[in-house]
PDB file of N, CA and C in Angstrom:
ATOM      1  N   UNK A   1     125.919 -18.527 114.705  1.00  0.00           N
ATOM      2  CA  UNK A   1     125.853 -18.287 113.273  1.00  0.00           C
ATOM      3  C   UNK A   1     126.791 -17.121 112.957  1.00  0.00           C
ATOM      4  N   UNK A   2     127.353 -16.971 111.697  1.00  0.00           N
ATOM      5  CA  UNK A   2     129.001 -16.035 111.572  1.00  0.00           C
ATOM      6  C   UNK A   2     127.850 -15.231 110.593  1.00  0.00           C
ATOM      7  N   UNK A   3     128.950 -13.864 110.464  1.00  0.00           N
ATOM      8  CA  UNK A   3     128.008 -13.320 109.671  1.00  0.00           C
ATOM      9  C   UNK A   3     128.072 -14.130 107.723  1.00  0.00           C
ATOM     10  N   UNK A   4     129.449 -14.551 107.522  1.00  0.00           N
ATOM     11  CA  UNK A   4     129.319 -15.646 106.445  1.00  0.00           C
ATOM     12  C   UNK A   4     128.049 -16.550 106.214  1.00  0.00           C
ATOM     13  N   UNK A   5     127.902 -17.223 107.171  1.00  0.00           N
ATOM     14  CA  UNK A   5     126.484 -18.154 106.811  1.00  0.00           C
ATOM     15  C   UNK A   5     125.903 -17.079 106.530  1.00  0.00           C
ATOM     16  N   UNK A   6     125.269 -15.815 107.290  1.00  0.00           N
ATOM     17  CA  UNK A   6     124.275 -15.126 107.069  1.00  0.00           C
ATOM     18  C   UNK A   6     124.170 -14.344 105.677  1.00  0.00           C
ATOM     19  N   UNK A   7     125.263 -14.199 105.635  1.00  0.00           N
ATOM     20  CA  UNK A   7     124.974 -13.805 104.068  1.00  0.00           C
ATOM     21  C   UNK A   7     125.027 -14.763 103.198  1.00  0.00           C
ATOM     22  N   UNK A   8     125.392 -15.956 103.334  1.00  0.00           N
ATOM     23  CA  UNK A   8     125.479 -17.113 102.371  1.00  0.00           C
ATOM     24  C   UNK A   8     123.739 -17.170 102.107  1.00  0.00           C
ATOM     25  N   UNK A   9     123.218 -17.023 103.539  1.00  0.00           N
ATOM     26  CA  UNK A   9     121.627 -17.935 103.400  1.00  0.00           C
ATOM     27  C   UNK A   9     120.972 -16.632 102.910  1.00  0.00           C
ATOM     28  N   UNK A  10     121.422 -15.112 102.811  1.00  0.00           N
ATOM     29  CA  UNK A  10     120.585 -14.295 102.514  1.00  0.00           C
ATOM     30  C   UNK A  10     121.084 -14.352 100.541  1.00  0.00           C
ATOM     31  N   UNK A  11     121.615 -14.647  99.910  1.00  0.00           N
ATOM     32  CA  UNK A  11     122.537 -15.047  98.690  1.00  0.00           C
ATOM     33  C   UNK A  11     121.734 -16.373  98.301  1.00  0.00           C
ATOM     34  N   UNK A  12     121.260 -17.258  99.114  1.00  0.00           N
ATOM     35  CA  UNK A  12     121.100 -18.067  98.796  1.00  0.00           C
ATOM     36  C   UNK A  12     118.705 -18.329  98.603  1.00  0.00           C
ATOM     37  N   UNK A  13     118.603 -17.180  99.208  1.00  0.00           N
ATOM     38  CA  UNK A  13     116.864 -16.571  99.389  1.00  0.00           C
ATOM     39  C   UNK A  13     116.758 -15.923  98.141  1.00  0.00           C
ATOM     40  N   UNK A  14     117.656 -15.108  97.489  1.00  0.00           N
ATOM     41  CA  UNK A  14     117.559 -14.268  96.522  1.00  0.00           C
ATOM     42  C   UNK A  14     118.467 -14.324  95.687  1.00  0.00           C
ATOM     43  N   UNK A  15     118.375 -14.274  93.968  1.00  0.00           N
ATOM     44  CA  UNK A  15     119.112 -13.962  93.435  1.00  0.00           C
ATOM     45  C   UNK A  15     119.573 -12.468  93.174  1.00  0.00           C
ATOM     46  N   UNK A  16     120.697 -12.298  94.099  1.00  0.00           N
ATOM     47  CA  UNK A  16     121.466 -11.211  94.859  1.00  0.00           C
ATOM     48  C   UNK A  16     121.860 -10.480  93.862  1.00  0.00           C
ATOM     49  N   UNK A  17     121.126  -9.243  93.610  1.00  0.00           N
ATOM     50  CA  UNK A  17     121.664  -7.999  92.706  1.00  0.00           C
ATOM     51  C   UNK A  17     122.211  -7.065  93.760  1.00  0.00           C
ATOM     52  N   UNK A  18     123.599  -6.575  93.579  1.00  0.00           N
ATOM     53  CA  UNK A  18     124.062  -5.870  94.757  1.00  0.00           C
ATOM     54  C   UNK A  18     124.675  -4.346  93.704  1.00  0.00           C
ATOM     55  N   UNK A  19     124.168  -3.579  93.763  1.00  0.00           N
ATOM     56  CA  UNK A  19     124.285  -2.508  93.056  1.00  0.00           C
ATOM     57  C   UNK A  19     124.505  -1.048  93.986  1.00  0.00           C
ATOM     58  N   UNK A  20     126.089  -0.440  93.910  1.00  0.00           N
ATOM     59  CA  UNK A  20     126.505   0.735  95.124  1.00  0.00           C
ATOM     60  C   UNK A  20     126.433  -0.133  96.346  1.00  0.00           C
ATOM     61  N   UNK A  21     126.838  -1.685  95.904  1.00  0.00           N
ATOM     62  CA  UNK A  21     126.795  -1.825  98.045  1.00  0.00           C
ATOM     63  C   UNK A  21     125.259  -1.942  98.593  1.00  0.00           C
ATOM     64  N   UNK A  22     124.024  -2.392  97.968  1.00  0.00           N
ATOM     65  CA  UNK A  22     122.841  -1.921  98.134  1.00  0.00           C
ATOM     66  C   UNK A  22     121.741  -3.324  97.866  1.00  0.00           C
ATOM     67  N   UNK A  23     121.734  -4.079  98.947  1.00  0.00           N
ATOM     68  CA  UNK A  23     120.934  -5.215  98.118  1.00  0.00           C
ATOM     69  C   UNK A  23     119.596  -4.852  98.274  1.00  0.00           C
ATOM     70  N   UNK A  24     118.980  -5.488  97.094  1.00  0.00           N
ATOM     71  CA  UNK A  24     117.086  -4.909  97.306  1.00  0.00           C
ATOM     72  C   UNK A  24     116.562  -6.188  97.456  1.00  0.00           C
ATOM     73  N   UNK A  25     115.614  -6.746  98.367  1.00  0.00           N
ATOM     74  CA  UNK A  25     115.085  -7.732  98.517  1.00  0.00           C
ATOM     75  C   UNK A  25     113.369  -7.292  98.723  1.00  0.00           C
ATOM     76  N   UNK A  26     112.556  -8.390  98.363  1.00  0.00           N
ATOM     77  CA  UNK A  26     111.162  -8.273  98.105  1.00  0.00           C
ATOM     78  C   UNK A  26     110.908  -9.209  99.736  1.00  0.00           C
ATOM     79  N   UNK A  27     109.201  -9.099  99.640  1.00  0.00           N
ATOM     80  CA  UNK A  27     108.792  -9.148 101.270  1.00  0.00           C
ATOM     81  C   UNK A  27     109.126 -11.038 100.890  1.00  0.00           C
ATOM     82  N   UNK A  28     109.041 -11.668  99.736  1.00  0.00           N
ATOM     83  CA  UNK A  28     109.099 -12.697  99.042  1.00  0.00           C
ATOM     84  C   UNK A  28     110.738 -13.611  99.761  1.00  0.00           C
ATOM     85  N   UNK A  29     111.272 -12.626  99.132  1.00  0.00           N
ATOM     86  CA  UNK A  29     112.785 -12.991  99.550  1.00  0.00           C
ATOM     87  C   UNK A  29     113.260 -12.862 101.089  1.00  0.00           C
ATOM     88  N   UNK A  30     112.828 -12.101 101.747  1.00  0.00           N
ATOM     89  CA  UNK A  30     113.334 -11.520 103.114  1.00  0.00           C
ATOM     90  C   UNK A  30     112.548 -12.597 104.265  1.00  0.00           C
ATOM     91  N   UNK A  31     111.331 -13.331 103.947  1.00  0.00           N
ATOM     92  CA  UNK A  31     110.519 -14.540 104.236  1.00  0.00           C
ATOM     93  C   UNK A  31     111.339 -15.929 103.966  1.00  0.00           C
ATOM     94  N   UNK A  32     111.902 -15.689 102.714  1.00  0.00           N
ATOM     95  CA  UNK A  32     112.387 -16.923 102.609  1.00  0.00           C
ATOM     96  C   UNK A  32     113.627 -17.069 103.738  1.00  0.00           C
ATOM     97  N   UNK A  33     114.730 -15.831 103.467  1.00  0.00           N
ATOM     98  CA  UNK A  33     115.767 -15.792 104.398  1.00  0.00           C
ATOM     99  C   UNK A  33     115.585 -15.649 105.561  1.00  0.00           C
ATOM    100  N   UNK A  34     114.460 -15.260 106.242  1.00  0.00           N
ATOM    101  CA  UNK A  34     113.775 -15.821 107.206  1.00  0.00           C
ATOM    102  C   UNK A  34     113.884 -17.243 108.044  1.00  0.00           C
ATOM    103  N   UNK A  35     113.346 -18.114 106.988  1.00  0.00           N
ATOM    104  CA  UNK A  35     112.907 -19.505 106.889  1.00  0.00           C
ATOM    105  C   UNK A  35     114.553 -20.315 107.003  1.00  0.00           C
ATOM    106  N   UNK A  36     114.963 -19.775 106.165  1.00  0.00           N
ATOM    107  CA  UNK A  36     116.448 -20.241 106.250  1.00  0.00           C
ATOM    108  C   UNK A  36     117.150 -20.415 107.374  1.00  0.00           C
ATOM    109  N   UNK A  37     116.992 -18.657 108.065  1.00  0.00           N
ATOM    110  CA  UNK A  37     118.081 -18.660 109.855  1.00  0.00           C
ATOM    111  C   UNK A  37     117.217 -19.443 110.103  1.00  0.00           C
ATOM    112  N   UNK A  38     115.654 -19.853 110.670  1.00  0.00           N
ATOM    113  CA  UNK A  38     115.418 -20.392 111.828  1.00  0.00           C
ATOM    114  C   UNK A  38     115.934 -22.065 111.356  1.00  0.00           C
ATOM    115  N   UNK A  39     115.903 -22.897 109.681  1.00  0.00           N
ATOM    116  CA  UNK A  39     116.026 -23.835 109.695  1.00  0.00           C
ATOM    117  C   UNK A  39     117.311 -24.143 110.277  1.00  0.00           C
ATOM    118  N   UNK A  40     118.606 -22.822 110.021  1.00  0.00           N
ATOM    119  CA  UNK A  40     119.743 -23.221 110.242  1.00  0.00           C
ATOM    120  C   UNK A  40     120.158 -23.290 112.079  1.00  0.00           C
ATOM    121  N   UNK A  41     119.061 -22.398 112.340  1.00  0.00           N
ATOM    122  CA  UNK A  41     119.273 -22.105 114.317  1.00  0.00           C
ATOM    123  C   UNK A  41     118.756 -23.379 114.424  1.00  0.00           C
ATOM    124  N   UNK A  42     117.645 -24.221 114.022  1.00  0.00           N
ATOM    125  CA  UNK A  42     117.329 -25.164 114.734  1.00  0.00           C
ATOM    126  C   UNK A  42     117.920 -25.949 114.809  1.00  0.00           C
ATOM    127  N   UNK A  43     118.914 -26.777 113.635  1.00  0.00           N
ATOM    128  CA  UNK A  43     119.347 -27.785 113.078  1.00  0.00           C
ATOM    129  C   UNK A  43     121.013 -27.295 114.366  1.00  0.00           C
ATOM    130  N   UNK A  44     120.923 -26.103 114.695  1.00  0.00           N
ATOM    131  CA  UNK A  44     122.497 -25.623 114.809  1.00  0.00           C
ATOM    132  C   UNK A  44     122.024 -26.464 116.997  1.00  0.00           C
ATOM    133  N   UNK A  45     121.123 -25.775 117.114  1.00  0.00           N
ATOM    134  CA  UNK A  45     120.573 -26.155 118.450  1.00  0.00           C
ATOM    135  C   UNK A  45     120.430 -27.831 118.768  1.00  0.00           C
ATOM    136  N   UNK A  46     119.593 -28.564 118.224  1.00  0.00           N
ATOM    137  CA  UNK A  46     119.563 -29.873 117.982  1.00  0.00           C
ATOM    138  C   UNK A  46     120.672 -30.198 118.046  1.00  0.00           C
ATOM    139  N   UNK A  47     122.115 -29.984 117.055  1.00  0.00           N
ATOM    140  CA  UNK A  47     122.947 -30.811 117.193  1.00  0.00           C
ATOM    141  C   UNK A  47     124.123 -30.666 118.324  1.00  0.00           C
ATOM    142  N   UNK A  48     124.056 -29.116 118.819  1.00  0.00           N
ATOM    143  CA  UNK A  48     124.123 -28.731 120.001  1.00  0.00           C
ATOM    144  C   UNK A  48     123.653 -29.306 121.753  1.00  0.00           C
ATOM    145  N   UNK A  49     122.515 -29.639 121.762  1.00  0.00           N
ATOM    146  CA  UNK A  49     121.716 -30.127 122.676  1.00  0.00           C
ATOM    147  C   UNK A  49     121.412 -32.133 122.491  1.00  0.00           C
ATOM    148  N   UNK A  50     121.915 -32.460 121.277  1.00  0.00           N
ATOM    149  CA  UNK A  50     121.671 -33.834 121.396  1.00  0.00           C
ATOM    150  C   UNK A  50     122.003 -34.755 122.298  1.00  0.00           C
ATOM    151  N   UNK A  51     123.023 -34.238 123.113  1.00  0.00           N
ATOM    152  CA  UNK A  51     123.690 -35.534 124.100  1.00  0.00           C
ATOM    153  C   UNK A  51     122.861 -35.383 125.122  1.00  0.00           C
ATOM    154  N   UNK A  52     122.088 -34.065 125.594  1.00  0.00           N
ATOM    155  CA  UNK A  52     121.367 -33.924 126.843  1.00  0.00           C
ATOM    156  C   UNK A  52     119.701 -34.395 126.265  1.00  0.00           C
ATOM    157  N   UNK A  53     119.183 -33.864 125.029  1.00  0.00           N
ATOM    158  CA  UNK A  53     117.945 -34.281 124.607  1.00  0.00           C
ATOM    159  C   UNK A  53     118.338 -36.576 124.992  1.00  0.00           C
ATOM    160  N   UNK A  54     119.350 -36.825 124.240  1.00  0.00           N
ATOM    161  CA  UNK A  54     119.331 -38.196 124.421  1.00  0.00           C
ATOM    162  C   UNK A  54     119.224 -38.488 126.154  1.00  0.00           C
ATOM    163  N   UNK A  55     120.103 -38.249 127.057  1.00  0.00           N
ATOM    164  CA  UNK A  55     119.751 -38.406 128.506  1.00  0.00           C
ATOM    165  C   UNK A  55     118.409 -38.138 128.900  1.00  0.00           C
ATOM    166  N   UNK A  56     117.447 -37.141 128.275  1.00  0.00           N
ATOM    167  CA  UNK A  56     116.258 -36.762 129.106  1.00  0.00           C
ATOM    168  C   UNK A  56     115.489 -38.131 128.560  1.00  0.00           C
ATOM    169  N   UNK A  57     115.764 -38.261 126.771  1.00  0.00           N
ATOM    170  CA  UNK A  57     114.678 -39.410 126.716  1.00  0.00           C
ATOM    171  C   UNK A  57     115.191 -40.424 127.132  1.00  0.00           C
ATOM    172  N   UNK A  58     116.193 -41.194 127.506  1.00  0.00           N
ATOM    173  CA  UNK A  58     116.515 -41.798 128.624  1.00  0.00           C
ATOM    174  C   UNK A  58     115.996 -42.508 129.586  1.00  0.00           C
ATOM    175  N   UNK A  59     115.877 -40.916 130.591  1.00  0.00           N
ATOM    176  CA  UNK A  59     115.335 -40.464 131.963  1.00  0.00           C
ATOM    177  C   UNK A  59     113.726 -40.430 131.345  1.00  0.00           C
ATOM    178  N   UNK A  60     113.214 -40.389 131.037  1.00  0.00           N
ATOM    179  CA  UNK A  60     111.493 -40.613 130.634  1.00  0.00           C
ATOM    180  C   UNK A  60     111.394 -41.933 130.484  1.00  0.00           C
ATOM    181  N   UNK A  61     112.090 -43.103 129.583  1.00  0.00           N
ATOM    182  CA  UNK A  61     112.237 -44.133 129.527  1.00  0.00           C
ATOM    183  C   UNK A  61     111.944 -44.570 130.896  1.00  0.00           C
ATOM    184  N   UNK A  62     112.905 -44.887 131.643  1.00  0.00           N
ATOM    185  CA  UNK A  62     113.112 -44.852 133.011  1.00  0.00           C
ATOM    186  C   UNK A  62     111.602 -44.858 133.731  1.00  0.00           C
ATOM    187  N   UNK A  63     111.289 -43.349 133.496  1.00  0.00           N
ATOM    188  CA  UNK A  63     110.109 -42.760 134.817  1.00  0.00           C
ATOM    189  C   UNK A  63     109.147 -43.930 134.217  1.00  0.00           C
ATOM    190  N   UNK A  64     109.005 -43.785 132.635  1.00  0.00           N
ATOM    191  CA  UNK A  64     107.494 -44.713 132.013  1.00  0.00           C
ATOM    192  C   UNK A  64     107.504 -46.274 132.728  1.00  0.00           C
ATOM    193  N   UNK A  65     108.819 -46.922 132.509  1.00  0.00           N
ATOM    194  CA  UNK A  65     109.034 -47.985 132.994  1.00  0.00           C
ATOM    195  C   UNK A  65     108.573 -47.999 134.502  1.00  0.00           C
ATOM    196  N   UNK A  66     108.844 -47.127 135.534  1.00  0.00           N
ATOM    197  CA  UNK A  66     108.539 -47.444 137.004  1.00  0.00           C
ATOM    198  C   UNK A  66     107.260 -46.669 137.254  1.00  0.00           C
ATOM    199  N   UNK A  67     106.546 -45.828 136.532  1.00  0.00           N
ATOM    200  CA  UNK A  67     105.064 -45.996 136.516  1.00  0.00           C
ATOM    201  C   UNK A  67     104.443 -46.988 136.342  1.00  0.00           C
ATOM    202  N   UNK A  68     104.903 -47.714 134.948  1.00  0.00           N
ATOM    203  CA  UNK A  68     104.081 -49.142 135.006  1.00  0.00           C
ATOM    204  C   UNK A  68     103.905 -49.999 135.495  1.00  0.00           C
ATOM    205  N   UNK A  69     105.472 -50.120 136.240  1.00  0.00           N
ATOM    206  CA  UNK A  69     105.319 -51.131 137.675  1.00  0.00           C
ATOM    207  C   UNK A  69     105.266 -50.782 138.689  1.00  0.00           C
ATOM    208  N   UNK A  70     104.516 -49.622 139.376  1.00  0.00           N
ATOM    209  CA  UNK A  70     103.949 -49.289 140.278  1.00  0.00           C
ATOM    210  C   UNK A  70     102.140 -49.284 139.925  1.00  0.00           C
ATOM    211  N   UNK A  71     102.043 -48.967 138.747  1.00  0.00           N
ATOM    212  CA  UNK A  71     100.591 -49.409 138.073  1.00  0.00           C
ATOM    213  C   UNK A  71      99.881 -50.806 138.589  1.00  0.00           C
ATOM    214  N   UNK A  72     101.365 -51.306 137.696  1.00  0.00           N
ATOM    215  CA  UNK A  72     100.665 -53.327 137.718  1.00  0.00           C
ATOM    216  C   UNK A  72     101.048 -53.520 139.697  1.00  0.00           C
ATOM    217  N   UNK A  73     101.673 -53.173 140.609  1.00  0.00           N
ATOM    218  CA  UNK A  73     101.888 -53.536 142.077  1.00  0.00           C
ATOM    219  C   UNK A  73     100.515 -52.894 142.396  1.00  0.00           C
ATOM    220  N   UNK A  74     100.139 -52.131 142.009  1.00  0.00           N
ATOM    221  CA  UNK A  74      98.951 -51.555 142.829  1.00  0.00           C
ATOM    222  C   UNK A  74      97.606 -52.351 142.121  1.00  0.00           C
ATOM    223  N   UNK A  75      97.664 -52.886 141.103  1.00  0.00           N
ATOM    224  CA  UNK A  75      97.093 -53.923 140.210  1.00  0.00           C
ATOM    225  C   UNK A  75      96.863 -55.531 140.928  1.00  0.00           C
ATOM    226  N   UNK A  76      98.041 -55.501 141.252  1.00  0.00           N
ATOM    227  CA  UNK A  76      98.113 -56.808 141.986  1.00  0.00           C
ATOM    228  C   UNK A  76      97.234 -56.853 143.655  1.00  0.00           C
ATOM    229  N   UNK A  77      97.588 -55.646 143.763  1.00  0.00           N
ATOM    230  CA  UNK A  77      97.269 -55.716 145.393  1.00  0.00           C
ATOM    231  C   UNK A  77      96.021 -55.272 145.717  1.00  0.00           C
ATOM    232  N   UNK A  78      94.914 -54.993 144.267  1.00  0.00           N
ATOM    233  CA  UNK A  78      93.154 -54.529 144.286  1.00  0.00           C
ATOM    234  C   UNK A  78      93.088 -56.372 143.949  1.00  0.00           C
ATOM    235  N   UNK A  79      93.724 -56.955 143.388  1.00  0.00           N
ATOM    236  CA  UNK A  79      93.383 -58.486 143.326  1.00  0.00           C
ATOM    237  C   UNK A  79      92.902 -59.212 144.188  1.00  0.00           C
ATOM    238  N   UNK A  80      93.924 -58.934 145.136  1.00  0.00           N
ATOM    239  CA  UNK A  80      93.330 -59.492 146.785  1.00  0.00           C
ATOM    240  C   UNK A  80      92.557 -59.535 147.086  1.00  0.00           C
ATOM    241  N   UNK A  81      91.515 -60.854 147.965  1.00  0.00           N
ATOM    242  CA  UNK A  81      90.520 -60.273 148.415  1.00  0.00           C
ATOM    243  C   UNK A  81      90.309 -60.022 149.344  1.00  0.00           C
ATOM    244  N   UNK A  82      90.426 -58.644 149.793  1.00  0.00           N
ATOM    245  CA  UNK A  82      89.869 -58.104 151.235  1.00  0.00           C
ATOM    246  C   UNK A  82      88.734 -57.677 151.402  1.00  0.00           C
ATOM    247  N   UNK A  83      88.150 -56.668 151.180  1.00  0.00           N
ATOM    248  CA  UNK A  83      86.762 -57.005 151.538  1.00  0.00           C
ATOM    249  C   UNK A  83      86.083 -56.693 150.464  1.00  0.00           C
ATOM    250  N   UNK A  84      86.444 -56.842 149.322  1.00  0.00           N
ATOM    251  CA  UNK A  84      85.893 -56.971 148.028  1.00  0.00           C
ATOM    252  C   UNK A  84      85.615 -58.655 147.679  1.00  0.00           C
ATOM    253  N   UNK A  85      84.658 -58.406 146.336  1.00  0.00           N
ATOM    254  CA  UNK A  85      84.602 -59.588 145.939  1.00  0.00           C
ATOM    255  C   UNK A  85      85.442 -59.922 144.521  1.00  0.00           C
ATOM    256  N   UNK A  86      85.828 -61.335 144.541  1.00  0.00           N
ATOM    257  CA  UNK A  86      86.732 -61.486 143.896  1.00  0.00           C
ATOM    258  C   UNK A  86      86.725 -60.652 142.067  1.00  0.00           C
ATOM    259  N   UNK A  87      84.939 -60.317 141.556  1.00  0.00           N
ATOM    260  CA  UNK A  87      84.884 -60.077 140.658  1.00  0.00           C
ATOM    261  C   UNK A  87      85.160 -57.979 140.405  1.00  0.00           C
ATOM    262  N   UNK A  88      84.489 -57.659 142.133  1.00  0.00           N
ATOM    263  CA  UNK A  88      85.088 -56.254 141.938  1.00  0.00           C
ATOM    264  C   UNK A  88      86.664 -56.403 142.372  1.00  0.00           C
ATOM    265  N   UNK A  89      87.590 -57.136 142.733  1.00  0.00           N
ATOM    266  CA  UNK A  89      89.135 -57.198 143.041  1.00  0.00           C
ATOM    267  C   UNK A  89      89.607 -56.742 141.413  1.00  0.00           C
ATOM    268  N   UNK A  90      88.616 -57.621 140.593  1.00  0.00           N
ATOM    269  CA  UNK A  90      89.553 -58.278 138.917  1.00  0.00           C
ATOM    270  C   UNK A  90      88.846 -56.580 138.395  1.00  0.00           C
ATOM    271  N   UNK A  91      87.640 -56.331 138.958  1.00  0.00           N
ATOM    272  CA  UNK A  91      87.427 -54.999 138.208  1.00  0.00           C
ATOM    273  C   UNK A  91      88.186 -53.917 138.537  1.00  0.00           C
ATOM    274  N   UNK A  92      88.823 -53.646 139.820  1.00  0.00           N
ATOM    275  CA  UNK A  92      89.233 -52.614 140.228  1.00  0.00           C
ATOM    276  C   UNK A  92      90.821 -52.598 139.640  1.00  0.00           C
ATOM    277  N   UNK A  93      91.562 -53.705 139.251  1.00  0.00           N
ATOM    278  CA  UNK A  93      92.562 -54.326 138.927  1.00  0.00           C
ATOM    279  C   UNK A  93      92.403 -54.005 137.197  1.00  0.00           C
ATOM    280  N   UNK A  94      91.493 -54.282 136.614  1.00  0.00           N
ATOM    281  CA  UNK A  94      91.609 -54.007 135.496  1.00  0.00           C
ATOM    282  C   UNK A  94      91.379 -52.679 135.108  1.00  0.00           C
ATOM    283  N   UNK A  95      91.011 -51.531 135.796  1.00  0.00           N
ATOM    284  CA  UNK A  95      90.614 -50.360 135.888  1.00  0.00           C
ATOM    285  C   UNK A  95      92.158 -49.626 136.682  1.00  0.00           C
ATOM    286  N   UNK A  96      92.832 -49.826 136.970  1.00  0.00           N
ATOM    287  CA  UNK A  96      94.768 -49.463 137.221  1.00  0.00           C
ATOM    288  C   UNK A  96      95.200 -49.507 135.905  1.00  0.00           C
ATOM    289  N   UNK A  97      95.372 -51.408 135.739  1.00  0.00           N
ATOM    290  CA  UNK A  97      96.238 -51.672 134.664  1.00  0.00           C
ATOM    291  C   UNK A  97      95.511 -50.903 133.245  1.00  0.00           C
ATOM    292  N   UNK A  98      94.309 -50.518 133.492  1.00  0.00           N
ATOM    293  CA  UNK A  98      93.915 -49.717 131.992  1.00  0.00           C
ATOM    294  C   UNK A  98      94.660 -47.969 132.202  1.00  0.00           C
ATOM    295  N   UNK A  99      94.470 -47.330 133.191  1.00  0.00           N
ATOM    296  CA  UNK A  99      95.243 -45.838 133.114  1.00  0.00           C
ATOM    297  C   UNK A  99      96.097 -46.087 132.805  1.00  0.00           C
ATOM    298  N   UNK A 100      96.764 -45.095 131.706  1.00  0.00           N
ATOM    299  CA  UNK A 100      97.815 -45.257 131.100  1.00  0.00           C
ATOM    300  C   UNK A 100      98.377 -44.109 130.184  1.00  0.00           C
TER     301      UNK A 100
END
């Protein structure tokens, strides 16, 4: 942020009486210009960080996808019947595929 924006957004919190070089601002105004830097840091960060925010959600995409099919494989393989019965196989199977 230049000091231009900063006085643009502090100009732009208050209608700026500048008298001897001397601006007076209320707790009213100095809140608002407040509100202003962080909207402008965030918006400045975001568009800064978007190409890596897009890769991470991505990479989460990704992880969600091979949780679920390690979910439903481990789903499949309480199906079986080993020494369960076929109705606790379908319960233990439906009790995977439900965590989520």
């Amino acid at each position: 942020m230049t000091r231009e924006d900063i006085i643009r957004m502090a100009q732009e919190a208050i209608s700026l009486k500048m008298e001897d070089h001397v601006w007076t601002m209320s707790t009213t105004h100095l809140e608002r210009f407040a509100e202003l830097v962080r909207v402008d840091e965030r918006e400045r960060i975001i568009t800064k960080n978007a190409p890596e925010i897009e890769r991470i959600n991505a990479y989460i995409k990704e992880l969600e996808k091979a949780v679920a099919a390690e979910r439903e494989a481990c789903a499949k393989l309480a199906e079986e019947p080993y020494e369960f019965t076929s109705e606790e196989s379908h319960r233990i199977a439906a009790a995977i595929r439900a965590r989520s």
